[in-house]
C-alpha atoms as a PDB file:
ATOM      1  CA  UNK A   1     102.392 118.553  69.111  1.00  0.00           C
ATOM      2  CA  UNK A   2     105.807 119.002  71.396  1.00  0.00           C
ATOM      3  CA  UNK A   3     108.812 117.620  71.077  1.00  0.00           C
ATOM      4  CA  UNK A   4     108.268 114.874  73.361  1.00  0.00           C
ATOM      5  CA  UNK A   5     104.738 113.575  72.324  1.00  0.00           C
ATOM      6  CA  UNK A   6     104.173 110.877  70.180  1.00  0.00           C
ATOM      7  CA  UNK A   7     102.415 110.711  67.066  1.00  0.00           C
ATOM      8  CA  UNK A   8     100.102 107.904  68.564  1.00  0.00           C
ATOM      9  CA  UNK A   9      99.927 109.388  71.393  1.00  0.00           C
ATOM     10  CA  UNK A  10      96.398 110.791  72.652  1.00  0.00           C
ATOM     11  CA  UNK A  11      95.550 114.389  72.694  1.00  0.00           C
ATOM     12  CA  UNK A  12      93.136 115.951  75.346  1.00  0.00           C
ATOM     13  CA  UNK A  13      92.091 119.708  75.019  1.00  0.00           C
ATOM     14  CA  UNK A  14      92.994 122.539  77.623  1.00  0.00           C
ATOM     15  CA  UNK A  15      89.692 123.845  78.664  1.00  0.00           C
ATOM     16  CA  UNK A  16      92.035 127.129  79.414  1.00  0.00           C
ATOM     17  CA  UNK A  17      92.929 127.968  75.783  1.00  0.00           C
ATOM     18  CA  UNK A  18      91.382 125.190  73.011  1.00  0.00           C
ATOM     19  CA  UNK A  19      95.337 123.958  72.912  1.00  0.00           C
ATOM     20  CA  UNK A  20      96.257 119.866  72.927  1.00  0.00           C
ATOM     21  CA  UNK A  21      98.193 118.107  75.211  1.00  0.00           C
ATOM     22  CA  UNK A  22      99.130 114.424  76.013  1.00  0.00           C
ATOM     23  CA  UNK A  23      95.956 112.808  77.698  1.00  0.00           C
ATOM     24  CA  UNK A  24      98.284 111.082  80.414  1.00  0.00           C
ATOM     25  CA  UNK A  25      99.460 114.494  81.977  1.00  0.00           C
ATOM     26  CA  UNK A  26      95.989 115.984  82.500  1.00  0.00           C
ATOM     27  CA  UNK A  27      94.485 112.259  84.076  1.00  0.00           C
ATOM     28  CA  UNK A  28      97.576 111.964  85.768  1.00  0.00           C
ATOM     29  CA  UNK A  29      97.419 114.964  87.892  1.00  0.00           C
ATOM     30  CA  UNK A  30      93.904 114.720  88.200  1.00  0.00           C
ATOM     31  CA  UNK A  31      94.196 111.025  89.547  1.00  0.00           C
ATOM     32  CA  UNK A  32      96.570 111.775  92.445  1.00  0.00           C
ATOM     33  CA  UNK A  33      94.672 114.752  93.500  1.00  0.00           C
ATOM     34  CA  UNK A  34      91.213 112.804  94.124  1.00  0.00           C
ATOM     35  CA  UNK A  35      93.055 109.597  94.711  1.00  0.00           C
ATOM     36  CA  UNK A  36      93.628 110.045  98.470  1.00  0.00           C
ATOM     37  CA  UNK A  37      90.787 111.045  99.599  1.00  0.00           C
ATOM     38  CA  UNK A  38      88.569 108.505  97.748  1.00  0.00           C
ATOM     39  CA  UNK A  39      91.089 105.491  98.993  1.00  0.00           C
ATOM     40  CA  UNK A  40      90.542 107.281 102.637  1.00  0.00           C
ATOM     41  CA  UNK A  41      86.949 107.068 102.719  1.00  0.00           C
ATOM     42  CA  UNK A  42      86.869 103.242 101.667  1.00  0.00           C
ATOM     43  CA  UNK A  43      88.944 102.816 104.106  1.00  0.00           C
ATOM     44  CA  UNK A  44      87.355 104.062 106.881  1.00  0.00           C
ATOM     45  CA  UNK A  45      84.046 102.724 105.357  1.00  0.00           C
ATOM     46  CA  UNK A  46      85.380  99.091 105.423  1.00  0.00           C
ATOM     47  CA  UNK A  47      86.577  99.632 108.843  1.00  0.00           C
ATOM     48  CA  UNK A  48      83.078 100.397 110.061  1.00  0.00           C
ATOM     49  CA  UNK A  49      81.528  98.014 107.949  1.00  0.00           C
ATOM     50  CA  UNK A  50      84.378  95.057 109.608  1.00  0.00           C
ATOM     51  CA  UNK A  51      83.407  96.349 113.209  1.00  0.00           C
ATOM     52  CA  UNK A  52      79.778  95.894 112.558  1.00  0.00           C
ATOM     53  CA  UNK A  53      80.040  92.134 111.029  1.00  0.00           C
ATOM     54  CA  UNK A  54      82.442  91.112 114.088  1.00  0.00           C
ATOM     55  CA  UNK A  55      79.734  92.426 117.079  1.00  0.00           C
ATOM     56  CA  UNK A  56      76.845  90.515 114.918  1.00  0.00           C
ATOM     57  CA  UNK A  57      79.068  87.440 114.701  1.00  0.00           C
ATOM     58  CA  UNK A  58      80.145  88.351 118.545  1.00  0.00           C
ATOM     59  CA  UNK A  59      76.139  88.102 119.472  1.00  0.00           C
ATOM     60  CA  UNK A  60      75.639  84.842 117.458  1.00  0.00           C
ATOM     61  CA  UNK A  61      78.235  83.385 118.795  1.00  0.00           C
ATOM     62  CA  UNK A  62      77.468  83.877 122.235  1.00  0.00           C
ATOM     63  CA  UNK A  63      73.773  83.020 121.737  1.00  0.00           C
ATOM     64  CA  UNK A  64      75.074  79.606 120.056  1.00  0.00           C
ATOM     65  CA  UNK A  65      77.192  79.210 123.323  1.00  0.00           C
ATOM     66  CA  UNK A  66      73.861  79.797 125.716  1.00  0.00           C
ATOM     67  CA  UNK A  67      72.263  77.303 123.733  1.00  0.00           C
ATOM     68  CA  UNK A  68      75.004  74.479 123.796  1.00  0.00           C
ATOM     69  CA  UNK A  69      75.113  75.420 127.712  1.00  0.00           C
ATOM     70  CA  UNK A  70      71.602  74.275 127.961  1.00  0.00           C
ATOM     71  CA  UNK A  71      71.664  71.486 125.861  1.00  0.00           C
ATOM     72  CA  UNK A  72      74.666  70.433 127.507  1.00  0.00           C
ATOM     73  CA  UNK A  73      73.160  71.050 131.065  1.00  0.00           C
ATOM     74  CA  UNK A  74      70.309  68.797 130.113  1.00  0.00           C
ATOM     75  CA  UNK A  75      72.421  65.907 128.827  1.00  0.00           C
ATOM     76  CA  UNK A  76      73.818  66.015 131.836  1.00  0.00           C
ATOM     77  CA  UNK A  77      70.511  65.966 133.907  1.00  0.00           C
ATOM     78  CA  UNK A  78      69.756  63.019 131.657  1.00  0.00           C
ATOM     79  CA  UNK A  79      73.134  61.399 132.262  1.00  0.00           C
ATOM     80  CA  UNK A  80      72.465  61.253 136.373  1.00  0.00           C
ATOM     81  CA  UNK A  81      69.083  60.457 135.687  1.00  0.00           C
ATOM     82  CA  UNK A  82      70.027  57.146 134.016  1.00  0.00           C
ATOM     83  CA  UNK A  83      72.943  56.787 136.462  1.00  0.00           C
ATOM     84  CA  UNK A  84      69.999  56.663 138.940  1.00  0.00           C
ATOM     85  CA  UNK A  85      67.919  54.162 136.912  1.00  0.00           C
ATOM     86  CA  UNK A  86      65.152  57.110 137.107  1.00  0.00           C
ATOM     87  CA  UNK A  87      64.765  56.803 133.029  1.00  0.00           C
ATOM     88  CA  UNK A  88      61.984  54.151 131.724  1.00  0.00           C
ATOM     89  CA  UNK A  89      64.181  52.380 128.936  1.00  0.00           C
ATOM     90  CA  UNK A  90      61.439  53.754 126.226  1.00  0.00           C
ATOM     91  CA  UNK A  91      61.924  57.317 127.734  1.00  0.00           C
ATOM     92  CA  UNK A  92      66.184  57.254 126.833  1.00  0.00           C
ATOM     93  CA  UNK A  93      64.913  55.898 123.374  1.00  0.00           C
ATOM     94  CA  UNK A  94      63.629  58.664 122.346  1.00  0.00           C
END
Protein backbone atom coordinates (compact mmCIF):
# COMPACT_ATOMS: atom_id res chain seq x y z
CA UNK A 1 0.00 0.00 0.00
CA UNK A 2 1.58 3.73 -0.84
CA UNK A 3 1.44 6.56 0.89
CA UNK A 4 -1.42 7.97 -0.81
CA UNK A 5 -3.89 4.95 -0.96
CA UNK A 6 -6.49 4.40 1.31
CA UNK A 7 -7.14 1.62 3.47
CA UNK A 8 -10.69 1.21 1.81
CA UNK A 9 -9.53 1.82 -1.11
CA UNK A 10 -9.62 -1.06 -3.89
CA UNK A 11 -6.60 -2.90 -5.00
CA UNK A 12 -6.20 -4.28 -8.63
CA UNK A 13 -3.10 -6.50 -9.52
CA UNK A 14 -0.28 -5.50 -12.09
CA UNK A 15 -0.36 -8.25 -14.57
CA UNK A 16 3.52 -6.99 -15.02
CA UNK A 17 4.82 -8.08 -11.58
CA UNK A 18 1.81 -9.70 -9.11
CA UNK A 19 2.16 -6.02 -7.25
CA UNK A 20 -1.28 -3.94 -6.06
CA UNK A 21 -2.30 -0.76 -7.01
CA UNK A 22 -5.40 1.55 -6.61
CA UNK A 23 -8.18 0.12 -9.02
CA UNK A 24 -9.04 3.80 -10.21
CA UNK A 25 -5.52 4.39 -11.87
CA UNK A 26 -5.47 1.22 -13.98
CA UNK A 27 -9.57 1.81 -15.21
CA UNK A 28 -8.77 5.25 -15.48
CA UNK A 29 -6.16 5.08 -18.07
CA UNK A 30 -7.72 2.33 -19.65
CA UNK A 31 -11.10 4.33 -19.99
CA UNK A 32 -9.66 7.35 -21.84
CA UNK A 33 -7.68 5.26 -24.13
CA UNK A 34 -10.81 3.23 -25.62
CA UNK A 35 -13.12 6.06 -24.78
CA UNK A 36 -12.68 8.03 -28.03
CA UNK A 37 -12.88 5.81 -30.35
CA UNK A 38 -15.97 3.94 -29.01
CA UNK A 39 -17.88 7.56 -28.54
CA UNK A 40 -16.61 8.11 -32.40
CA UNK A 41 -18.16 5.18 -33.81
CA UNK A 42 -21.68 5.87 -32.11
CA UNK A 43 -21.42 8.82 -33.41
CA UNK A 44 -21.01 8.28 -36.78
CA UNK A 45 -23.41 5.26 -36.41
CA UNK A 46 -26.27 7.56 -35.20
CA UNK A 47 -25.50 9.88 -37.93
CA UNK A 48 -26.17 7.22 -40.53
CA UNK A 49 -28.85 5.75 -38.73
CA UNK A 50 -30.60 9.81 -38.52
CA UNK A 51 -29.95 10.14 -42.40
CA UNK A 52 -31.70 6.95 -43.12
CA UNK A 53 -35.01 7.70 -40.87
CA UNK A 54 -35.21 11.37 -42.48
CA UNK A 55 -35.16 9.97 -46.49
CA UNK A 56 -37.90 7.20 -45.26
CA UNK A 57 -39.90 9.96 -43.58
CA UNK A 58 -38.86 12.24 -46.81
CA UNK A 59 -40.64 9.35 -49.13
CA UNK A 60 -43.74 9.09 -46.84
CA UNK A 61 -44.18 12.32 -46.74
CA UNK A 62 -44.19 13.01 -50.24
CA UNK A 63 -46.35 9.94 -51.03
CA UNK A 64 -48.93 11.40 -48.32
CA UNK A 65 -48.67 14.73 -50.36
CA UNK A 66 -49.50 12.77 -53.91
CA UNK A 67 -52.31 11.35 -52.23
CA UNK A 68 -53.90 14.59 -50.65
CA UNK A 69 -53.19 16.08 -54.33
CA UNK A 70 -55.58 13.59 -55.66
CA UNK A 71 -58.03 13.62 -53.18
CA UNK A 72 -57.96 17.19 -53.29
CA UNK A 73 -58.14 17.27 -57.19
CA UNK A 74 -61.24 15.17 -56.97
CA UNK A 75 -63.06 17.31 -54.40
CA UNK A 76 -62.59 19.76 -56.60
CA UNK A 77 -63.98 17.88 -59.72
CA UNK A 78 -66.88 17.21 -57.38
CA UNK A 79 -67.14 20.83 -56.29
CA UNK A 80 -67.74 22.09 -60.22
CA UNK A 81 -69.71 19.20 -60.74
CA UNK A 82 -72.33 20.32 -58.19
CA UNK A 83 -71.70 23.95 -59.19
CA UNK A 84 -73.05 22.58 -62.53
CA UNK A 85 -76.04 20.74 -60.99
CA UNK A 86 -74.36 17.56 -62.84
CA UNK A 87 -74.57 15.56 -59.25
CA UNK A 88 -78.00 13.49 -58.60
CA UNK A 89 -78.68 14.70 -54.88
CA UNK A 90 -78.29 10.78 -53.78
CA UNK A 91 -74.89 10.71 -55.69
CA UNK A 92 -73.30 13.93 -53.22
CA UNK A 93 -74.86 11.79 -50.32
CA UNK A 94 -72.72 9.39 -50.46
Amino acid sequence: MSETQSITEPKAENSVNGSAGPAQAADASAGAAVKPPFVETLRELGTSWAGVAIGYGRIALEGAARALERSAGKLGELQEKLKKGEVAAAEGAR
